[in-house]
N, C-alpha and C. Protein backbone atom coordinates (compact mmCIF):
# COMPACT_ATOMS: atom_id res chain seq x y z
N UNK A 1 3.01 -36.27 45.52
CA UNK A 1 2.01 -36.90 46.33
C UNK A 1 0.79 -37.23 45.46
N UNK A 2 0.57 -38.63 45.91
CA UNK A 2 -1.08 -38.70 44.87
C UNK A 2 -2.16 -38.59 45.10
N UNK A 3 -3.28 -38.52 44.96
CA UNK A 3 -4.54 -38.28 45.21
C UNK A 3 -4.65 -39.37 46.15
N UNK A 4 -5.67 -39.39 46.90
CA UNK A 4 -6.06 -40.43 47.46
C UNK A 4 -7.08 -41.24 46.85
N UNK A 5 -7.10 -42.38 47.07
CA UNK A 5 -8.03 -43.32 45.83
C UNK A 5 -9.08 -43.99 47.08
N UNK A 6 -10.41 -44.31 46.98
CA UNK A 6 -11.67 -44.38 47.65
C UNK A 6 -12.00 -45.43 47.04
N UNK A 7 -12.39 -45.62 45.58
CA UNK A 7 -13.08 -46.41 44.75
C UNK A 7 -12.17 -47.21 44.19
N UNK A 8 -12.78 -48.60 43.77
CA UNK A 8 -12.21 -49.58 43.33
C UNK A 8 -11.31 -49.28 41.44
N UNK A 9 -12.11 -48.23 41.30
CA UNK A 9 -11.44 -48.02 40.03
C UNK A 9 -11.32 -46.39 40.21
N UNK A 10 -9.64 -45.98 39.83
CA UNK A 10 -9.53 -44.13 39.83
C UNK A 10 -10.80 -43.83 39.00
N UNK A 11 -11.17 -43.92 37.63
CA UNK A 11 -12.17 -42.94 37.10
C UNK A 11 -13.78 -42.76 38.35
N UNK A 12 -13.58 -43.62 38.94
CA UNK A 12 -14.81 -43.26 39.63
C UNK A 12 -14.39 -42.22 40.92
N UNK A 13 -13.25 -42.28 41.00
CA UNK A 13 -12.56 -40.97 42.06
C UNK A 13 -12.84 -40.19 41.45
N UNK A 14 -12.17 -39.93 39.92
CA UNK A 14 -12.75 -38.68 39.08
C UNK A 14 -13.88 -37.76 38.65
N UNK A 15 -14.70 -38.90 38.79
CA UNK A 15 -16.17 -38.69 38.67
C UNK A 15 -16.42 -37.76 39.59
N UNK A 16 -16.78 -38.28 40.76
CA UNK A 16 -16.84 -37.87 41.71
C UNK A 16 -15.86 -36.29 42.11
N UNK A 17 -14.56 -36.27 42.08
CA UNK A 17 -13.96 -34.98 42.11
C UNK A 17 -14.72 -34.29 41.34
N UNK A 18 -15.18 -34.24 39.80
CA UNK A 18 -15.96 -33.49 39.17
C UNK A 18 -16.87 -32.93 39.80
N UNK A 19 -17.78 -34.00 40.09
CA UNK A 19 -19.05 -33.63 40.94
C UNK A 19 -19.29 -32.38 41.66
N UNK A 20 -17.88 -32.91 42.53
CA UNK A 20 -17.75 -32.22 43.88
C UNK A 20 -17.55 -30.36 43.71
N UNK A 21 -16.13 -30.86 42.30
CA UNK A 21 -15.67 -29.16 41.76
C UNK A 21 -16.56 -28.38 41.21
N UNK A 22 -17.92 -29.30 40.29
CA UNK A 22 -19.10 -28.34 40.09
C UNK A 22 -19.97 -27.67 41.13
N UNK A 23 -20.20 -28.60 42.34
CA UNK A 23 -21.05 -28.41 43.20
C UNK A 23 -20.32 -26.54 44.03
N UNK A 24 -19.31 -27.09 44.05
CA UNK A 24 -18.31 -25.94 44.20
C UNK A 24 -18.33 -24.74 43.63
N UNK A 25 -18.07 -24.72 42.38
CA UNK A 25 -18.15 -23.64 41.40
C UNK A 25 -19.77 -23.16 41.19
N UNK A 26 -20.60 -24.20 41.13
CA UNK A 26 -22.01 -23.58 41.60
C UNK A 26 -22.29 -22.38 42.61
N UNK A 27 -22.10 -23.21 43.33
CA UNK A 27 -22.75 -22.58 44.89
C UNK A 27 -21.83 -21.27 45.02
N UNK A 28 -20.89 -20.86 44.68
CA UNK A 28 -19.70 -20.00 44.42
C UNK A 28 -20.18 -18.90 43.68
N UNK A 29 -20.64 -19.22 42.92
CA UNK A 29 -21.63 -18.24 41.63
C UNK A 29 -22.82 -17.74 42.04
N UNK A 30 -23.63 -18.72 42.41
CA UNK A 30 -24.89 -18.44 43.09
C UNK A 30 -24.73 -16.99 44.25
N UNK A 31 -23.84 -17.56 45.39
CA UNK A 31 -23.78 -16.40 46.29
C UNK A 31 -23.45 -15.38 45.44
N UNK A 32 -22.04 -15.55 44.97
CA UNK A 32 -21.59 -13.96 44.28
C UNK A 32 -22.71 -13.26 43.50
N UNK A 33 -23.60 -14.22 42.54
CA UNK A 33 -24.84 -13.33 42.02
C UNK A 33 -25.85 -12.68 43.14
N UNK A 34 -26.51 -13.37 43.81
CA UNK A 34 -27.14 -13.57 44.97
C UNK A 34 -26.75 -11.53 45.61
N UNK A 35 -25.37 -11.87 46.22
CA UNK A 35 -25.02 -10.67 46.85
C UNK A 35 -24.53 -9.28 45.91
N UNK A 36 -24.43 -9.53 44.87
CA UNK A 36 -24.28 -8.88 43.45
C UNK A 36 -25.54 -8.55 43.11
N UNK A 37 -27.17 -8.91 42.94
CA UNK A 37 -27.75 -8.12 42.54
C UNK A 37 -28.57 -7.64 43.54
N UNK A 38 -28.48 -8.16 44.95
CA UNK A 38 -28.80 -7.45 46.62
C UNK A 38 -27.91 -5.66 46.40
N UNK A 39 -26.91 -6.30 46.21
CA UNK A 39 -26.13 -4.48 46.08
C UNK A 39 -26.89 -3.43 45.38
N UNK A 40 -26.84 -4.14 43.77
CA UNK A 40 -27.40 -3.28 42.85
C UNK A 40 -29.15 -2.43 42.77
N UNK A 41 -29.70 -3.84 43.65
CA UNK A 41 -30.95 -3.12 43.78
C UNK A 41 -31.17 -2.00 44.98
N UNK A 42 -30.15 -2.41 46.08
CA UNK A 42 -30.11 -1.44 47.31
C UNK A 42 -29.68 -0.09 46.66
N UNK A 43 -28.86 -0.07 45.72
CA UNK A 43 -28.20 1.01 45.20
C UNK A 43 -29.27 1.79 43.82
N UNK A 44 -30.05 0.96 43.69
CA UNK A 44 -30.73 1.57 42.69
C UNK A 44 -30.04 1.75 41.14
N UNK A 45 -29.25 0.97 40.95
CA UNK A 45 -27.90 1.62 39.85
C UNK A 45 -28.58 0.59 38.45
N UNK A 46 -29.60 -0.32 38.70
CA UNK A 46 -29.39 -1.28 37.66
C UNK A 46 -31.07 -1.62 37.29
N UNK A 47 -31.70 -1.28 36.01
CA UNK A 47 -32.67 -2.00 35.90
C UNK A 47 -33.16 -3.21 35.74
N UNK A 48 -33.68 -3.46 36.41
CA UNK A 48 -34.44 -5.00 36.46
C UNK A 48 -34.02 -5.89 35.01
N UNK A 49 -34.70 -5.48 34.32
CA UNK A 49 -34.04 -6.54 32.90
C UNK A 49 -32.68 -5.92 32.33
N UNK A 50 -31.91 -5.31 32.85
CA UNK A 50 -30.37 -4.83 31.92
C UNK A 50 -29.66 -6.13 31.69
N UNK A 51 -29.60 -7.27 32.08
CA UNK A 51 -29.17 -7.93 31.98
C UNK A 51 -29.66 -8.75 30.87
N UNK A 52 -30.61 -9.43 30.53
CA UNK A 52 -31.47 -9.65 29.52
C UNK A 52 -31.28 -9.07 28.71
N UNK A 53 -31.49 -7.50 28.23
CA UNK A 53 -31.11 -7.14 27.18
C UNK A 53 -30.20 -6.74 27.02
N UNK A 54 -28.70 -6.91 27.79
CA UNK A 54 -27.20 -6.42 27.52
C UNK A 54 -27.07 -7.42 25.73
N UNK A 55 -26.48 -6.78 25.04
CA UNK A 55 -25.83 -7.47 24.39
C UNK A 55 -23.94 -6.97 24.28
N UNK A 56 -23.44 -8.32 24.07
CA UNK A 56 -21.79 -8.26 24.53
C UNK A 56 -21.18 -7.59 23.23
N UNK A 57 -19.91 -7.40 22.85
CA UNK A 57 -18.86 -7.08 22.07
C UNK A 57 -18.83 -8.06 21.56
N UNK A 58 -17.86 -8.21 20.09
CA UNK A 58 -17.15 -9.33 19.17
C UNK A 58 -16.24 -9.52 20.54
N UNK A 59 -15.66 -8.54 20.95
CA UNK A 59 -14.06 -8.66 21.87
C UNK A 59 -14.79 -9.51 23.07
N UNK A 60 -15.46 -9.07 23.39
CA UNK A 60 -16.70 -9.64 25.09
C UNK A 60 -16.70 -11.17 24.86
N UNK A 61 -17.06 -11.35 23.24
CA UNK A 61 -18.10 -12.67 23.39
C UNK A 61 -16.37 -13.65 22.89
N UNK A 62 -15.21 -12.88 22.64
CA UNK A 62 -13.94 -14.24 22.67
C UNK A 62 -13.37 -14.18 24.02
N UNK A 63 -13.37 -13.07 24.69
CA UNK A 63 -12.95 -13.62 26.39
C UNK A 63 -13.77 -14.23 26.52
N UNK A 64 -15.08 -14.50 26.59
CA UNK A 64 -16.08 -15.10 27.15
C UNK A 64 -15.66 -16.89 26.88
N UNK A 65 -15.33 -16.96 25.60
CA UNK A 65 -15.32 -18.01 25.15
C UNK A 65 -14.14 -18.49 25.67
N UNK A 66 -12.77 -18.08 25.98
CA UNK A 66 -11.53 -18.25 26.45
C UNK A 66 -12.05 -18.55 27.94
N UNK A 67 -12.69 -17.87 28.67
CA UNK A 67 -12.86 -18.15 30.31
C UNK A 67 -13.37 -19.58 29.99
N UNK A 68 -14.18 -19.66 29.36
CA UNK A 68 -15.01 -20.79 29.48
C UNK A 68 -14.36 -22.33 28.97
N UNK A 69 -13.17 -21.97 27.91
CA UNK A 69 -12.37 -23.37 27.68
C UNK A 69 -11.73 -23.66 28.68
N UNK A 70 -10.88 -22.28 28.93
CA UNK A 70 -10.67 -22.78 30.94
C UNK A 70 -11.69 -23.40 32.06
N UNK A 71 -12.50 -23.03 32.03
CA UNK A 71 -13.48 -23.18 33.30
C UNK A 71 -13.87 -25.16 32.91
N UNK A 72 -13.92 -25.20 31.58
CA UNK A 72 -13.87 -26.67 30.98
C UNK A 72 -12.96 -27.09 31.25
N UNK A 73 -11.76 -26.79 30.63
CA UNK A 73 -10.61 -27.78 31.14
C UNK A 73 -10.93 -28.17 32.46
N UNK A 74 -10.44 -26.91 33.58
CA UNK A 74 -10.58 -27.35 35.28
C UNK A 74 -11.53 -28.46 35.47
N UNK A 75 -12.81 -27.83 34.93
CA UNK A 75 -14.10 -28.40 35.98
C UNK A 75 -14.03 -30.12 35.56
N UNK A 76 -13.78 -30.31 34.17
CA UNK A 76 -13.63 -31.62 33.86
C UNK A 76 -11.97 -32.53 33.61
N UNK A 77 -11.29 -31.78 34.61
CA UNK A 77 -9.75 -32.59 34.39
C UNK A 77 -9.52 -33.99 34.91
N UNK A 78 -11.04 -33.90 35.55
CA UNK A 78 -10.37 -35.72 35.94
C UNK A 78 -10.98 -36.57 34.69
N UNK A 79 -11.86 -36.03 33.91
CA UNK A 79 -11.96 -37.16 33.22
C UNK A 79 -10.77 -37.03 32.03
N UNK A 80 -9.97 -36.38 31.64
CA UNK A 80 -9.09 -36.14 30.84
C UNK A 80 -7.80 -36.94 31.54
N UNK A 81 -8.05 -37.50 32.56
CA UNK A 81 -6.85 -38.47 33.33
C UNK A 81 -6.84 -39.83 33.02
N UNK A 82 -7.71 -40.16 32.02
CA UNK A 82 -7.66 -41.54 31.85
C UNK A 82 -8.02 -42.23 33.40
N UNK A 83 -6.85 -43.19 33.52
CA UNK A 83 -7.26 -44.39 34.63
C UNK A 83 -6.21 -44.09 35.29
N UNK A 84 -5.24 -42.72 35.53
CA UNK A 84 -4.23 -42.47 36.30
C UNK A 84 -5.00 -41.50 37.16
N UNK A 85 -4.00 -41.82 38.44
CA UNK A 85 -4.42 -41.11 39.50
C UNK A 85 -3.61 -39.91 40.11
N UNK A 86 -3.45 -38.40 39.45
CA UNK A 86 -3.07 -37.49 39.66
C UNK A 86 -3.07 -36.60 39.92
N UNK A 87 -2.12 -35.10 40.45
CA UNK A 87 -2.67 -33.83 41.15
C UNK A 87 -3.38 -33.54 40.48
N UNK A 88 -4.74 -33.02 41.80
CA UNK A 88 -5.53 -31.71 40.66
C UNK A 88 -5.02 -30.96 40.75
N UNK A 89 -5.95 -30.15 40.00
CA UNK A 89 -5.35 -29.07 38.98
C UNK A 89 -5.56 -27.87 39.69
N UNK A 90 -5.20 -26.73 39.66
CA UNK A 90 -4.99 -25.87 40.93
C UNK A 90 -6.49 -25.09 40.61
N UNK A 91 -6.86 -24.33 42.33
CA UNK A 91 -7.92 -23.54 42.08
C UNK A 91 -7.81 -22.44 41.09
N UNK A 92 -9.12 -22.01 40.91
CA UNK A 92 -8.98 -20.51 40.42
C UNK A 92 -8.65 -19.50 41.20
């Protein structure tokens, strides 16, 4: 089954899917932080700047880098479609 096409040309479908999958993955993050440091302060478990001054692992900072070629691929797969109009790419 193919995407459904809106715009006179697919890359501007793509565009747009982008858009949409950031706006997504935003707002997604936001809450989870949002209700993530509501916990921590109710709980008392976390000082105010730990985060700021965490510094990561050698091992920390190549997952980090691996999530993130993923999180690239996804978030930008329509523009990697050229001018074809095909499935996205599955959620996380």
């Amino acid at each position: 089954m193919s995407d459904p096409q809106y715009f006179d040309h697919p890359v501007l479908d793509h565009l747009v899917e982008t858009v949409m999958q950031l706006g997504s993955e935003l707002w997604t993050t936001r809450r989870r932080l949002e209700v993530l440091e509501k916990a921590l302060a109710d709980a008392g478990t976390l000082p105010e700047d730990a985060v700021e001054l965490y510094l990561p692992s050698a091992e920390e900072l190549k997952e980090e880098a691996a999530r993130r070629d993923e999180f690239v691929r996804r978030v930008y797969a329509g523009f990697a479609r050229g001018g074809e109009v095909q499935e996205a790419p599955p959620e996380p």
